[in-house]
PDB file of N, CA and C in Angstrom:
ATOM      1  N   UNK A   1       0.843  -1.175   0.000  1.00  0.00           N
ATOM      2  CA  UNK A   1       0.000   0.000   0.000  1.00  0.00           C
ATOM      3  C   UNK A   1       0.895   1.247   0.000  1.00  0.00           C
ATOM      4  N   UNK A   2       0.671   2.064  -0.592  1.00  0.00           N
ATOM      5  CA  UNK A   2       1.593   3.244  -1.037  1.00  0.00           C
ATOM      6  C   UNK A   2       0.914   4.248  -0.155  1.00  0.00           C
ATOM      7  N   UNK A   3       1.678   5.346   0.222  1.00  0.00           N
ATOM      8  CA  UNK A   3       1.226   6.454   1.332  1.00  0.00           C
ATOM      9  C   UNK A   3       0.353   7.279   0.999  1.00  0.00           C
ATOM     10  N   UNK A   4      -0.137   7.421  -0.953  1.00  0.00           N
ATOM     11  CA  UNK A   4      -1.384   7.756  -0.992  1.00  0.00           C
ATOM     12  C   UNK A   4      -2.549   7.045  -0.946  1.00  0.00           C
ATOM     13  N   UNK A   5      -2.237   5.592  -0.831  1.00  0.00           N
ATOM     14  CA  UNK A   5      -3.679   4.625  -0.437  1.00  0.00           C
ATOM     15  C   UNK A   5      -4.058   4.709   0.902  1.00  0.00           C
ATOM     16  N   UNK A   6      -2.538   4.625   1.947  1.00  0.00           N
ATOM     17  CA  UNK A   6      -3.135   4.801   3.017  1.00  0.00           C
ATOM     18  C   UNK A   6      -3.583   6.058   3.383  1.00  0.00           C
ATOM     19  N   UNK A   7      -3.311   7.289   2.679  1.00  0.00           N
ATOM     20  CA  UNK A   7      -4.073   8.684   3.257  1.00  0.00           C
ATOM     21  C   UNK A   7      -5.307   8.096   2.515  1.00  0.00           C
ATOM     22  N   UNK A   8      -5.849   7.578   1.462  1.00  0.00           N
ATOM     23  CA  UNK A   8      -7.486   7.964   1.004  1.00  0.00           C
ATOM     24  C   UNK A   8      -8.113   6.852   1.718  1.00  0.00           C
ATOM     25  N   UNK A   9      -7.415   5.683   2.188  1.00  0.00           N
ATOM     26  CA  UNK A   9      -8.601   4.552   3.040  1.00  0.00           C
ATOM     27  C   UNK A   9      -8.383   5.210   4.447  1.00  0.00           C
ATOM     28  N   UNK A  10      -7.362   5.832   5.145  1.00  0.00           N
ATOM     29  CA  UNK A  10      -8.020   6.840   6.342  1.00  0.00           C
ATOM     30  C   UNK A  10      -8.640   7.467   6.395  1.00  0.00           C
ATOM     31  N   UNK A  11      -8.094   8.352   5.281  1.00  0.00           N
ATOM     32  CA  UNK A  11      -9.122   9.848   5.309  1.00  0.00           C
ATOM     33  C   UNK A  11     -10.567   9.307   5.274  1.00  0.00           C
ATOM     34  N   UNK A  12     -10.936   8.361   4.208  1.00  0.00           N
ATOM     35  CA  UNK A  12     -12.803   8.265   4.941  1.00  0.00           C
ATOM     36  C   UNK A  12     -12.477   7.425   5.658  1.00  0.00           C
ATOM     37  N   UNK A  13     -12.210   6.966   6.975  1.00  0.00           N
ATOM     38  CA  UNK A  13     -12.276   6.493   7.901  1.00  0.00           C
ATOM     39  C   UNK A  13     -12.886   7.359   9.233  1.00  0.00           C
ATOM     40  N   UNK A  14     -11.809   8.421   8.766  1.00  0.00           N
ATOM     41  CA  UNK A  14     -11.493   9.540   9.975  1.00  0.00           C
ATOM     42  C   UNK A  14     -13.140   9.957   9.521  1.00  0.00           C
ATOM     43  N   UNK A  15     -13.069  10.567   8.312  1.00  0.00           N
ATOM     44  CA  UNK A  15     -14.319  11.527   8.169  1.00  0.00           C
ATOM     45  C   UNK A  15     -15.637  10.993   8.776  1.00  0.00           C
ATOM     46  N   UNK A  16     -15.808   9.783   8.482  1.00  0.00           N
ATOM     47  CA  UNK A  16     -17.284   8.990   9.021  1.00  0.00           C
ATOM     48  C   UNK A  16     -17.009   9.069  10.042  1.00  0.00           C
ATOM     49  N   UNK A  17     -15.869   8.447  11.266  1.00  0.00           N
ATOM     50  CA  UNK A  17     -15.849   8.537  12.287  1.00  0.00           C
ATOM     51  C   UNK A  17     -15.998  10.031  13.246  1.00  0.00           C
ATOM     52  N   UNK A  18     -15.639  10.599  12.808  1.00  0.00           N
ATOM     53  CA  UNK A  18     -15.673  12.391  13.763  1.00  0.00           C
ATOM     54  C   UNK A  18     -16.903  12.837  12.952  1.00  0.00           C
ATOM     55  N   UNK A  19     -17.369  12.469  11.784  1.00  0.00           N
ATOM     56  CA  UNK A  19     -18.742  13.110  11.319  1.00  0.00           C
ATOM     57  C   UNK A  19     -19.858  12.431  12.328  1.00  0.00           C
ATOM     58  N   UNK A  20     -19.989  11.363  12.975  1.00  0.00           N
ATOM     59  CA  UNK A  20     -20.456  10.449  13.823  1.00  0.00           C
ATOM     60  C   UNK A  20     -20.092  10.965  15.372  1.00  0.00           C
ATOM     61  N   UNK A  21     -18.968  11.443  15.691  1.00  0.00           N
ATOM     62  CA  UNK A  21     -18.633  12.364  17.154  1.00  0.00           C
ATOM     63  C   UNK A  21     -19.262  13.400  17.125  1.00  0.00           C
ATOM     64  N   UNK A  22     -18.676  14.065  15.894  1.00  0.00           N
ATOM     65  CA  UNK A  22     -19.456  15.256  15.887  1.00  0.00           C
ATOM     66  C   UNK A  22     -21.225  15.637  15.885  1.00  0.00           C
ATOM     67  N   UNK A  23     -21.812  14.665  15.626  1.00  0.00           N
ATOM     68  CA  UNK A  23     -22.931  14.728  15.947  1.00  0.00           C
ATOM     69  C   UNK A  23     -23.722  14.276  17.011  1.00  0.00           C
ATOM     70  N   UNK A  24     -23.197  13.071  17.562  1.00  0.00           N
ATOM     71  CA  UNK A  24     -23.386  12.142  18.360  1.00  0.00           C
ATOM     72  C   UNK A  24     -22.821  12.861  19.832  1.00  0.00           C
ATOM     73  N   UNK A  25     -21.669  13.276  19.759  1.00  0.00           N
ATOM     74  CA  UNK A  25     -20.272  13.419  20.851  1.00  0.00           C
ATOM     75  C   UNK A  25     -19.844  14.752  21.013  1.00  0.00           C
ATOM     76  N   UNK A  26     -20.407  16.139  20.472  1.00  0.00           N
ATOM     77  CA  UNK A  26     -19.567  16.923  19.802  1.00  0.00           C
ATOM     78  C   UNK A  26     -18.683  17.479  20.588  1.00  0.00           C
ATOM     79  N   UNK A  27     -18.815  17.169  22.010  1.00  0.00           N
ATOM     80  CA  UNK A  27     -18.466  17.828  23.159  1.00  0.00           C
ATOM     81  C   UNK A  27     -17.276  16.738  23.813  1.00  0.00           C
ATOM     82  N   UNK A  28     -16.851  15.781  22.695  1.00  0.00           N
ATOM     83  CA  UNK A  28     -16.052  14.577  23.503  1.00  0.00           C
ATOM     84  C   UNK A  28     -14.260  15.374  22.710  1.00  0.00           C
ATOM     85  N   UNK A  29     -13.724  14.693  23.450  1.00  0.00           N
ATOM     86  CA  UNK A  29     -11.823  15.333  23.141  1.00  0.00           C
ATOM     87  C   UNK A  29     -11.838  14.072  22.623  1.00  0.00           C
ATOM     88  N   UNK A  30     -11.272  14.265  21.269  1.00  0.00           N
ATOM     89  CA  UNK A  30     -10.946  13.627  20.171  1.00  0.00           C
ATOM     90  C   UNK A  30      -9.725  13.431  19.896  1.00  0.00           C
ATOM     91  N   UNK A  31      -8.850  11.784  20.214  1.00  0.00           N
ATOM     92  CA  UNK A  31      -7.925  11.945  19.275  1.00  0.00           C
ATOM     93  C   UNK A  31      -7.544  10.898  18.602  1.00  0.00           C
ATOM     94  N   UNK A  32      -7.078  11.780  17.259  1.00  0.00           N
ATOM     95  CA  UNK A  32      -6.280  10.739  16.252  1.00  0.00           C
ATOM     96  C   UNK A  32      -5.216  10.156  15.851  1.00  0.00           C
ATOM     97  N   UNK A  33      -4.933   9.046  15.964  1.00  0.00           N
ATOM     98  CA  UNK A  33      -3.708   8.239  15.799  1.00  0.00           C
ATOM     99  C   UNK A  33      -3.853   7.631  14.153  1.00  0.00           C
ATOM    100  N   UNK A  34      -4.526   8.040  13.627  1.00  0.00           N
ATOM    101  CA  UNK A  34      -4.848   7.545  12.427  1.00  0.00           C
ATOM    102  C   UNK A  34      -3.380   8.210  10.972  1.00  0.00           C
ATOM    103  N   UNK A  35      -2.974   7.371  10.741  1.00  0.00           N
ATOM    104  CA  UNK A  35      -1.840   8.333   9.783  1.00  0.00           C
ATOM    105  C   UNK A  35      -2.285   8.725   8.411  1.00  0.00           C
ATOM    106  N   UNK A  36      -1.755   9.534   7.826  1.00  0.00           N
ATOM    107  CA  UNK A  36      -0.824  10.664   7.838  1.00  0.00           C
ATOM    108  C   UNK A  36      -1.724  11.362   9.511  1.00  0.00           C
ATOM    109  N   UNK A  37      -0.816  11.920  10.403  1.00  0.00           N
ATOM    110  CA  UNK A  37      -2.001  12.318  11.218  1.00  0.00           C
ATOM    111  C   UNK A  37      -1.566  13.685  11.069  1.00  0.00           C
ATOM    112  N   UNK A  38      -0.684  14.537  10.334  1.00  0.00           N
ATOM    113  CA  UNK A  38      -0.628  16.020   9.516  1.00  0.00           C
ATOM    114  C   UNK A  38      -2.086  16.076   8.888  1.00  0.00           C
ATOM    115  N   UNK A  39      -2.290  15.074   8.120  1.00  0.00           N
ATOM    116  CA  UNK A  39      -3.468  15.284   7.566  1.00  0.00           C
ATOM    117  C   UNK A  39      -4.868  14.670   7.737  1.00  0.00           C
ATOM    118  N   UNK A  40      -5.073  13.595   9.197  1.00  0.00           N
ATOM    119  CA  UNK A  40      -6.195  13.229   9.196  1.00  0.00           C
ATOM    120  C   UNK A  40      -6.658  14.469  10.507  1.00  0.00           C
ATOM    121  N   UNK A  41      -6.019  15.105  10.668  1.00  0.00           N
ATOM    122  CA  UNK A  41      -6.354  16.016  12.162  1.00  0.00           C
ATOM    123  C   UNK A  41      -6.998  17.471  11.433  1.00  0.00           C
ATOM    124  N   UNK A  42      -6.100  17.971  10.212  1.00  0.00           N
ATOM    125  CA  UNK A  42      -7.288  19.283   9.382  1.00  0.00           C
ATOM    126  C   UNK A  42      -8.504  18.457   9.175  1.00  0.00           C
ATOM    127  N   UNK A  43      -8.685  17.255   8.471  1.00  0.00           N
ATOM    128  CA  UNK A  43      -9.714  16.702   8.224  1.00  0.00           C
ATOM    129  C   UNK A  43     -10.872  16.671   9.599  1.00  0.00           C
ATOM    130  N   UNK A  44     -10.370  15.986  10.144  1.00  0.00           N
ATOM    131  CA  UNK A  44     -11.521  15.969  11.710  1.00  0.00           C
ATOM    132  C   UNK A  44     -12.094  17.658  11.646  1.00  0.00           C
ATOM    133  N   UNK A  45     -10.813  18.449  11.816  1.00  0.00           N
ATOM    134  CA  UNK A  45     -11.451  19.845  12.121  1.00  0.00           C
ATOM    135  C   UNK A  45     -12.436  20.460  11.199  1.00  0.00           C
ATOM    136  N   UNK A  46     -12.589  20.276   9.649  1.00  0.00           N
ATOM    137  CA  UNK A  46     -13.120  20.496   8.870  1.00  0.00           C
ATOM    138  C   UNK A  46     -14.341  19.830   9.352  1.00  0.00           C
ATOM    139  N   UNK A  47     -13.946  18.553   9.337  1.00  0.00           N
ATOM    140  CA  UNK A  47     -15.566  18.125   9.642  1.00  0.00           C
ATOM    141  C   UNK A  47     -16.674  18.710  10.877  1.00  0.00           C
ATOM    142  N   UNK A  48     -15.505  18.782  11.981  1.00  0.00           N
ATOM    143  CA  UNK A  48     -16.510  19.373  13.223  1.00  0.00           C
ATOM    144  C   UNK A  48     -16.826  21.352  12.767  1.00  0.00           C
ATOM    145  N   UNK A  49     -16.219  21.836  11.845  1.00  0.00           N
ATOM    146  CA  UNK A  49     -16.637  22.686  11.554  1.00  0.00           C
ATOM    147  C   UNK A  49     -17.838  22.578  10.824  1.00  0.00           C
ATOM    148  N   UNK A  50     -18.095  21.825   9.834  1.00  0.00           N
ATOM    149  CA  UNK A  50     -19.072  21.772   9.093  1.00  0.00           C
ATOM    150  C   UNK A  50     -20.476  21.441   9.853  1.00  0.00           C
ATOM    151  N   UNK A  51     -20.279  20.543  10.840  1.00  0.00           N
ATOM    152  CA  UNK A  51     -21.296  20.872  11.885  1.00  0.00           C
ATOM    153  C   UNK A  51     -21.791  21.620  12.674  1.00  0.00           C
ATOM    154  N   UNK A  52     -20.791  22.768  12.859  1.00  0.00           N
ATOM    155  CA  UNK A  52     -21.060  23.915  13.619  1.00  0.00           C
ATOM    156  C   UNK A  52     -20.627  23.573  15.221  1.00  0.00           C
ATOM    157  N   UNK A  53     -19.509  22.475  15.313  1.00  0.00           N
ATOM    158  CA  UNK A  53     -19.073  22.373  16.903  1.00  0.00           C
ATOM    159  C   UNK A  53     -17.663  22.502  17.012  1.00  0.00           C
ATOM    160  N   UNK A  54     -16.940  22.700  16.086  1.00  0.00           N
ATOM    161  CA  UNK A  54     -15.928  22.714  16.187  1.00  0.00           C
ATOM    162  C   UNK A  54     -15.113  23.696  17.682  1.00  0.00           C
ATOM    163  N   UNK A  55     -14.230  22.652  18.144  1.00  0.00           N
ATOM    164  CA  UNK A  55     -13.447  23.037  19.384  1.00  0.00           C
ATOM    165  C   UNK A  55     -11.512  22.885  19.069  1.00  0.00           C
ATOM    166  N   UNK A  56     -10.732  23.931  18.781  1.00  0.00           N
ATOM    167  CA  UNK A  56      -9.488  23.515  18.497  1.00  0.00           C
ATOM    168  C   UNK A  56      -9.057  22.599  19.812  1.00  0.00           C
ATOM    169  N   UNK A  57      -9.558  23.041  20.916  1.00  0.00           N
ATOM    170  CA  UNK A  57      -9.038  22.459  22.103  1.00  0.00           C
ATOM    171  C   UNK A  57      -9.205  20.816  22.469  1.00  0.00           C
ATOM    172  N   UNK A  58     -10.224  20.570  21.497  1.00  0.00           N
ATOM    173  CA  UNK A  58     -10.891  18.916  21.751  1.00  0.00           C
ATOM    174  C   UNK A  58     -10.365  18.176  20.863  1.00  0.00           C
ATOM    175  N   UNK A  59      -9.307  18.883  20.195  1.00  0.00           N
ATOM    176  CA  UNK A  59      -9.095  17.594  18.725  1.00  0.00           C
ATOM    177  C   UNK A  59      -7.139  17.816  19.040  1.00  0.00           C
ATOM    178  N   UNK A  60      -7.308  15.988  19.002  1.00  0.00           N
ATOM    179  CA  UNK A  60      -5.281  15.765  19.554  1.00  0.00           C
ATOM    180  C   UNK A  60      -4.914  15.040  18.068  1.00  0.00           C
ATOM    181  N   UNK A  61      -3.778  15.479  17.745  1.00  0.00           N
ATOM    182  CA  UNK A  61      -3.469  13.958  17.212  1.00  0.00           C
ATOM    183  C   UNK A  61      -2.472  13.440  18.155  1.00  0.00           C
ATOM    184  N   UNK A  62      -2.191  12.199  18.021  1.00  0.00           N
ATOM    185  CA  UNK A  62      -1.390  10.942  18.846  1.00  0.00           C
ATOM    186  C   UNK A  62      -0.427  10.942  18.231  1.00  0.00           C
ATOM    187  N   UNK A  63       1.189  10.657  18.761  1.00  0.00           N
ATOM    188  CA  UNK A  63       2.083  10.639  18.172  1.00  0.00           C
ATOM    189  C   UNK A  63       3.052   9.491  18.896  1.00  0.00           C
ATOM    190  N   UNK A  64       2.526   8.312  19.846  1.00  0.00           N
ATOM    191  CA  UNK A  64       3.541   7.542  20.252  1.00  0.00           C
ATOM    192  C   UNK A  64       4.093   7.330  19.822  1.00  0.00           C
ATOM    193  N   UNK A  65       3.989   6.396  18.419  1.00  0.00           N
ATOM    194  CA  UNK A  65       4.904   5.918  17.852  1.00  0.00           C
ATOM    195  C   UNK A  65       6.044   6.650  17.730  1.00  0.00           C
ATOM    196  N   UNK A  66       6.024   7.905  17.418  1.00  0.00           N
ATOM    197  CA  UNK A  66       7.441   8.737  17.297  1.00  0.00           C
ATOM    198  C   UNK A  66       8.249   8.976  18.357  1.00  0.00           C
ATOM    199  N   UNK A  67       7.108   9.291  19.845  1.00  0.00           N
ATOM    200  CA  UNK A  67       8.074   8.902  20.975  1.00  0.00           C
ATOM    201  C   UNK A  67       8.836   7.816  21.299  1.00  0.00           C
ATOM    202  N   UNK A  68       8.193   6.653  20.996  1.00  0.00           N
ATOM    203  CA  UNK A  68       9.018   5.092  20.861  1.00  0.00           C
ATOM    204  C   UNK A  68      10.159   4.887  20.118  1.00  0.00           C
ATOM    205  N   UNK A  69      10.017   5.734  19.155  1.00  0.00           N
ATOM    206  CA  UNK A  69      11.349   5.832  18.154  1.00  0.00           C
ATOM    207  C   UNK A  69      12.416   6.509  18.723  1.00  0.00           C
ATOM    208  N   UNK A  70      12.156   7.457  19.039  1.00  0.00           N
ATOM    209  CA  UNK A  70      12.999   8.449  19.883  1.00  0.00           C
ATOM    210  C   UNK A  70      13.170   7.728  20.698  1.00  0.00           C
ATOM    211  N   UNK A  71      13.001   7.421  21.590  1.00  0.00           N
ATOM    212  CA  UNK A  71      13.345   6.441  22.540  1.00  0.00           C
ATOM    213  C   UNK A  71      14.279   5.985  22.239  1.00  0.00           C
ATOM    214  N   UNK A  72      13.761   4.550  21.597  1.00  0.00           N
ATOM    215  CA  UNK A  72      14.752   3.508  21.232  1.00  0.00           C
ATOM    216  C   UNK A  72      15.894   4.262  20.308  1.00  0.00           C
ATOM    217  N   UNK A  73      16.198   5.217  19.722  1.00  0.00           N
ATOM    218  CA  UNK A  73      17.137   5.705  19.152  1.00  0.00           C
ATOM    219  C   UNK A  73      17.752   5.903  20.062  1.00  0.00           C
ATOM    220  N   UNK A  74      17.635   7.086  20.903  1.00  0.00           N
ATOM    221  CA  UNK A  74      18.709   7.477  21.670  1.00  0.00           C
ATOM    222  C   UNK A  74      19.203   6.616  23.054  1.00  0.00           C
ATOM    223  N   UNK A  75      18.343   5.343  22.942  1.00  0.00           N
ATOM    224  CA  UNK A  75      19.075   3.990  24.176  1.00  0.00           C
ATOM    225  C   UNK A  75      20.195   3.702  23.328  1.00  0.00           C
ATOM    226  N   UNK A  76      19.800   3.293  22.004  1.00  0.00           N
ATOM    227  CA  UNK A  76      20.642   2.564  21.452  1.00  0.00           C
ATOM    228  C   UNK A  76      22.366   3.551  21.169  1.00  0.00           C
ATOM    229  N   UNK A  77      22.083   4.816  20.768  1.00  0.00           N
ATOM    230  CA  UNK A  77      22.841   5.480  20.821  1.00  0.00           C
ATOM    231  C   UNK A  77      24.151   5.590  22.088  1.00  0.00           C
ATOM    232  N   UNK A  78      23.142   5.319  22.923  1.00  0.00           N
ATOM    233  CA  UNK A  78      23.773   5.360  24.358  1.00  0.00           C
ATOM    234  C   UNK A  78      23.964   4.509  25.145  1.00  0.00           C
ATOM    235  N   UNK A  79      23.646   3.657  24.517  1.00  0.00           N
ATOM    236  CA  UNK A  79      23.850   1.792  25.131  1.00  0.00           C
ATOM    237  C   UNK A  79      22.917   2.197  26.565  1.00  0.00           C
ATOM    238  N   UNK A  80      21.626   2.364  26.671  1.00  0.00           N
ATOM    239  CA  UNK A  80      20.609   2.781  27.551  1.00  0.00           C
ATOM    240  C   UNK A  80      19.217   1.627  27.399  1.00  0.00           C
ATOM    241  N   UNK A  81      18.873   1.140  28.330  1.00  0.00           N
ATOM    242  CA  UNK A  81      17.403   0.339  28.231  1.00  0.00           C
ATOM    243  C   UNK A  81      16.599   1.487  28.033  1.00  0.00           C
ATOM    244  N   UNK A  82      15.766   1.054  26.448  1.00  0.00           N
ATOM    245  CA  UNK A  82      14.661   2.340  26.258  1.00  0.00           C
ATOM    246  C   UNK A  82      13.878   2.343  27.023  1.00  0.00           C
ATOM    247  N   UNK A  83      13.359   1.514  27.879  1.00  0.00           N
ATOM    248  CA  UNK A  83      12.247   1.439  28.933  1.00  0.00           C
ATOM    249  C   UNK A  83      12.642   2.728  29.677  1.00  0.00           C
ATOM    250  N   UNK A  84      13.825   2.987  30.079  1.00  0.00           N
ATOM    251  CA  UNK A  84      14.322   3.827  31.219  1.00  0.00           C
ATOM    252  C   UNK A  84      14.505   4.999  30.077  1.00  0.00           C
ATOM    253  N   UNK A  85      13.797   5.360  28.736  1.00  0.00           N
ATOM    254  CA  UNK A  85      14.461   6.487  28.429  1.00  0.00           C
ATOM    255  C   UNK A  85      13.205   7.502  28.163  1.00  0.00           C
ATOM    256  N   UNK A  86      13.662   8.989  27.797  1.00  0.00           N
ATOM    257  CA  UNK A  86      11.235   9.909  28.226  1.00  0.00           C
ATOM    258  C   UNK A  86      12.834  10.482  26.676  1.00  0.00           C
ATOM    259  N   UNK A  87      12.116  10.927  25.388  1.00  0.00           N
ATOM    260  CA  UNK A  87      12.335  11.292  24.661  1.00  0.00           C
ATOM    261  C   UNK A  87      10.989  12.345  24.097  1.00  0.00           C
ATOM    262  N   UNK A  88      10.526  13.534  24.706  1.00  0.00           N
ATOM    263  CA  UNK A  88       9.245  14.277  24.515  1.00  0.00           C
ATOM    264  C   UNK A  88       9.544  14.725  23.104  1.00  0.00           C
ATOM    265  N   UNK A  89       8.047  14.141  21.902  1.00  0.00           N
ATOM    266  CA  UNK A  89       8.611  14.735  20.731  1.00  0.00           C
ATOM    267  C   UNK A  89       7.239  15.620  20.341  1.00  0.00           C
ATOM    268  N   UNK A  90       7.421  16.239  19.960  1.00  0.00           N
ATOM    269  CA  UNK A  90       6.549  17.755  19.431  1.00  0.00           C
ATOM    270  C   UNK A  90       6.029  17.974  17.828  1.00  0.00           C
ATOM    271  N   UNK A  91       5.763  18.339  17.514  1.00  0.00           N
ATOM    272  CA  UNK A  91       5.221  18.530  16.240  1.00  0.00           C
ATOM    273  C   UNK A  91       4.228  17.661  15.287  1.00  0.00           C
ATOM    274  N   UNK A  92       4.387  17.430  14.057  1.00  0.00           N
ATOM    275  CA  UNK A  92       3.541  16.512  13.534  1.00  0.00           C
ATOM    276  C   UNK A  92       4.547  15.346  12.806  1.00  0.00           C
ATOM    277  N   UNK A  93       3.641  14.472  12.187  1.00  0.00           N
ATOM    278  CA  UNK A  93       4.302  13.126  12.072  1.00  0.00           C
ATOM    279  C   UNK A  93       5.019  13.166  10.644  1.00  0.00           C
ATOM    280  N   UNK A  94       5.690  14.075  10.554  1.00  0.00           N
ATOM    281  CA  UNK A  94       6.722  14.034   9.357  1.00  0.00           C
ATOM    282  C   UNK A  94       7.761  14.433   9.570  1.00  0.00           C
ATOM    283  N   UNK A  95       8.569  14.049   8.457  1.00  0.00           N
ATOM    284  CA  UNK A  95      10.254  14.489   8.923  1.00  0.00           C
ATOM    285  C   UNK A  95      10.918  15.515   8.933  1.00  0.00           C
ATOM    286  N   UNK A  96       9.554  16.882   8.274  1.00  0.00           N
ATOM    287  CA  UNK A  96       9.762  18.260   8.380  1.00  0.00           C
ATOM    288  C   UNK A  96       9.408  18.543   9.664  1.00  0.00           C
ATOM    289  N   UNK A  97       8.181  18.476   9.921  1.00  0.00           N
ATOM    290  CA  UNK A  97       7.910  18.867  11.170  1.00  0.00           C
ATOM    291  C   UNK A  97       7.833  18.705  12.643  1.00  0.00           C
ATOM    292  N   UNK A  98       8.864  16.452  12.864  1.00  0.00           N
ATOM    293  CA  UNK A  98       8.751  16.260  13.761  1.00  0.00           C
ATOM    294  C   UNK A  98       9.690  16.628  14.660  1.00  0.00           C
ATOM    295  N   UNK A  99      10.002  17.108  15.930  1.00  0.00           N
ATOM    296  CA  UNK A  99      10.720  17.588  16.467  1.00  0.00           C
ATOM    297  C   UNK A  99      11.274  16.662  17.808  1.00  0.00           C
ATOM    298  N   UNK A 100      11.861  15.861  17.868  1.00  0.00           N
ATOM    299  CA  UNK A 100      12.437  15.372  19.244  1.00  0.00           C
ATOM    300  C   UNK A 100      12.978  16.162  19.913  1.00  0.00           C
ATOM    301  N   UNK A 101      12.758  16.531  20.940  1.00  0.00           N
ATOM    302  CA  UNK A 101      13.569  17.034  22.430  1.00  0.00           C
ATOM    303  C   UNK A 101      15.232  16.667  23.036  1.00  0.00           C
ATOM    304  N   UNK A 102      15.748  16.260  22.159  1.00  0.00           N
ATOM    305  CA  UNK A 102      16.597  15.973  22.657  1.00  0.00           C
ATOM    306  C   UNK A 102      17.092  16.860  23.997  1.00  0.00           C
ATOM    307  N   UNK A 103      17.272  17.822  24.120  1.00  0.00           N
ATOM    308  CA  UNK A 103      17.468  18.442  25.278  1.00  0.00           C
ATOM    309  C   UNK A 103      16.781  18.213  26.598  1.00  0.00           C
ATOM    310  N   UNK A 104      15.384  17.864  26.248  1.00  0.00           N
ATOM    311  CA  UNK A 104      14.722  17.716  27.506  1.00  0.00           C
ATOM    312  C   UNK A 104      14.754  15.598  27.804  1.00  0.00           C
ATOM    313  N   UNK A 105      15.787  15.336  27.431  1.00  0.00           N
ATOM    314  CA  UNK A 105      15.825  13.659  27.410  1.00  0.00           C
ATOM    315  C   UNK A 105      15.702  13.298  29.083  1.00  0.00           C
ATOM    316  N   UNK A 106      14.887  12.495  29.351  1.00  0.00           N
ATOM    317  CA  UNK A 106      15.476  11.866  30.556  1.00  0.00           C
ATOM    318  C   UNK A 106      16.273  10.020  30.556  1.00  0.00           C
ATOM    319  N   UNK A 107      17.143  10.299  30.522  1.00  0.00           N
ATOM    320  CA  UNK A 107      17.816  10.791  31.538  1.00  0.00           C
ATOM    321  C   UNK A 107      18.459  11.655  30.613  1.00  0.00           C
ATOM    322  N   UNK A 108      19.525  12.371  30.871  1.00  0.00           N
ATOM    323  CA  UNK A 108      20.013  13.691  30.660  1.00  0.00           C
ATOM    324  C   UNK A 108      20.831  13.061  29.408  1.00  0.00           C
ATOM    325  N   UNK A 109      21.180  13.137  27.919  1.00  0.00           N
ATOM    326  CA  UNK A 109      21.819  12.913  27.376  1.00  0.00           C
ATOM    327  C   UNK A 109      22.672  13.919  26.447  1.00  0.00           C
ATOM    328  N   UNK A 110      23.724  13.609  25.921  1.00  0.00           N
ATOM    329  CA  UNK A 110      24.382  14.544  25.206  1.00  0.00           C
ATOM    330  C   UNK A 110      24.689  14.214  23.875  1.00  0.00           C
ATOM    331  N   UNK A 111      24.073  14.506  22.447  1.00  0.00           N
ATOM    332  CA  UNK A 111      24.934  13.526  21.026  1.00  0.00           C
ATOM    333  C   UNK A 111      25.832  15.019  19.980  1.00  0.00           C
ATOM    334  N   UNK A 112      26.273  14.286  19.956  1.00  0.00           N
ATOM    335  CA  UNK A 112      27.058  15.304  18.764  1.00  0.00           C
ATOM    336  C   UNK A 112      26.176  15.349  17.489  1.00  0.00           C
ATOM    337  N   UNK A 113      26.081  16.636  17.158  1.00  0.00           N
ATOM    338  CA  UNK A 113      25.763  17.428  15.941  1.00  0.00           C
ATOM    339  C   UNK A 113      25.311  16.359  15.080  1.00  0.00           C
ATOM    340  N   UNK A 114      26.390  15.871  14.847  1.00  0.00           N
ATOM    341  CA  UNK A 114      26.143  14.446  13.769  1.00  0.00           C
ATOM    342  C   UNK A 114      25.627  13.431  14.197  1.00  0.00           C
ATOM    343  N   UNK A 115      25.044  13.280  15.053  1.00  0.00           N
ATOM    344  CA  UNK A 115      23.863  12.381  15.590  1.00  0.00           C
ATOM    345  C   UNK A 115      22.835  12.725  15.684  1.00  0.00           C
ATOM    346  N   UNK A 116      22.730  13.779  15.812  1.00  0.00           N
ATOM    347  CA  UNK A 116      21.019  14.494  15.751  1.00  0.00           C
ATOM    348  C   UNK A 116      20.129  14.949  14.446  1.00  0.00           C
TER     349      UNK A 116
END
């Protein structure tokens, strides 16, 4: 499946599903783990707009997986059990916009330029 099949069999996934919150729920905090989630999260909002409930504050997207990555990157980097590692990552789920924390790592880590 190529990354535009999986955006068009999410995207109506997402849409029926939050068109269904949104009418049903409109008042419930919504979030999506559904990928691309750059682009299934405008979608939700569009939709709860079109209903007239839209809340920026009620709609998340989910991003574990990228914290898990981060994680396990920087154990491995550091010969560290990822269990024991908090890698807080920020942004959205692409490689423009995702942002790992490295600075705020727990436990405290340090990589050179060329590791990051």
């Amino acid at each position: 499946m190529t990354r535009d099949d999986l955006f068009n069999t999410n995207a109506t996934i997402v849409a029926t599903l939050t068109a269904a919150c949104a009418q049903h729920c409109p008042e419930a905090m919504i979030c999506i783990i559904s990928n691309p989630v750059n682009s299934t999260i405008p979608i939700t909002a569009e939709v709860f707009k079109k209903h007239g409930v839209y809340n920026p504050n009620k709609i998340f997207g989910v991003t574990t997986l990228d914290i898990v990555r981060a994680n396990a990157f920087v154990a491995e980097l550091k010969d560290l059990d990822p269990a024991r590692v908090n890698v807080p990552v920020i942004g959205g789920h692409a490689g423009k916009t995702i942002i790992p924390l490295i600075s705020q790592c727990t436990p405290k880590v340090e990589l050179p330029q060329d590791q990051l």
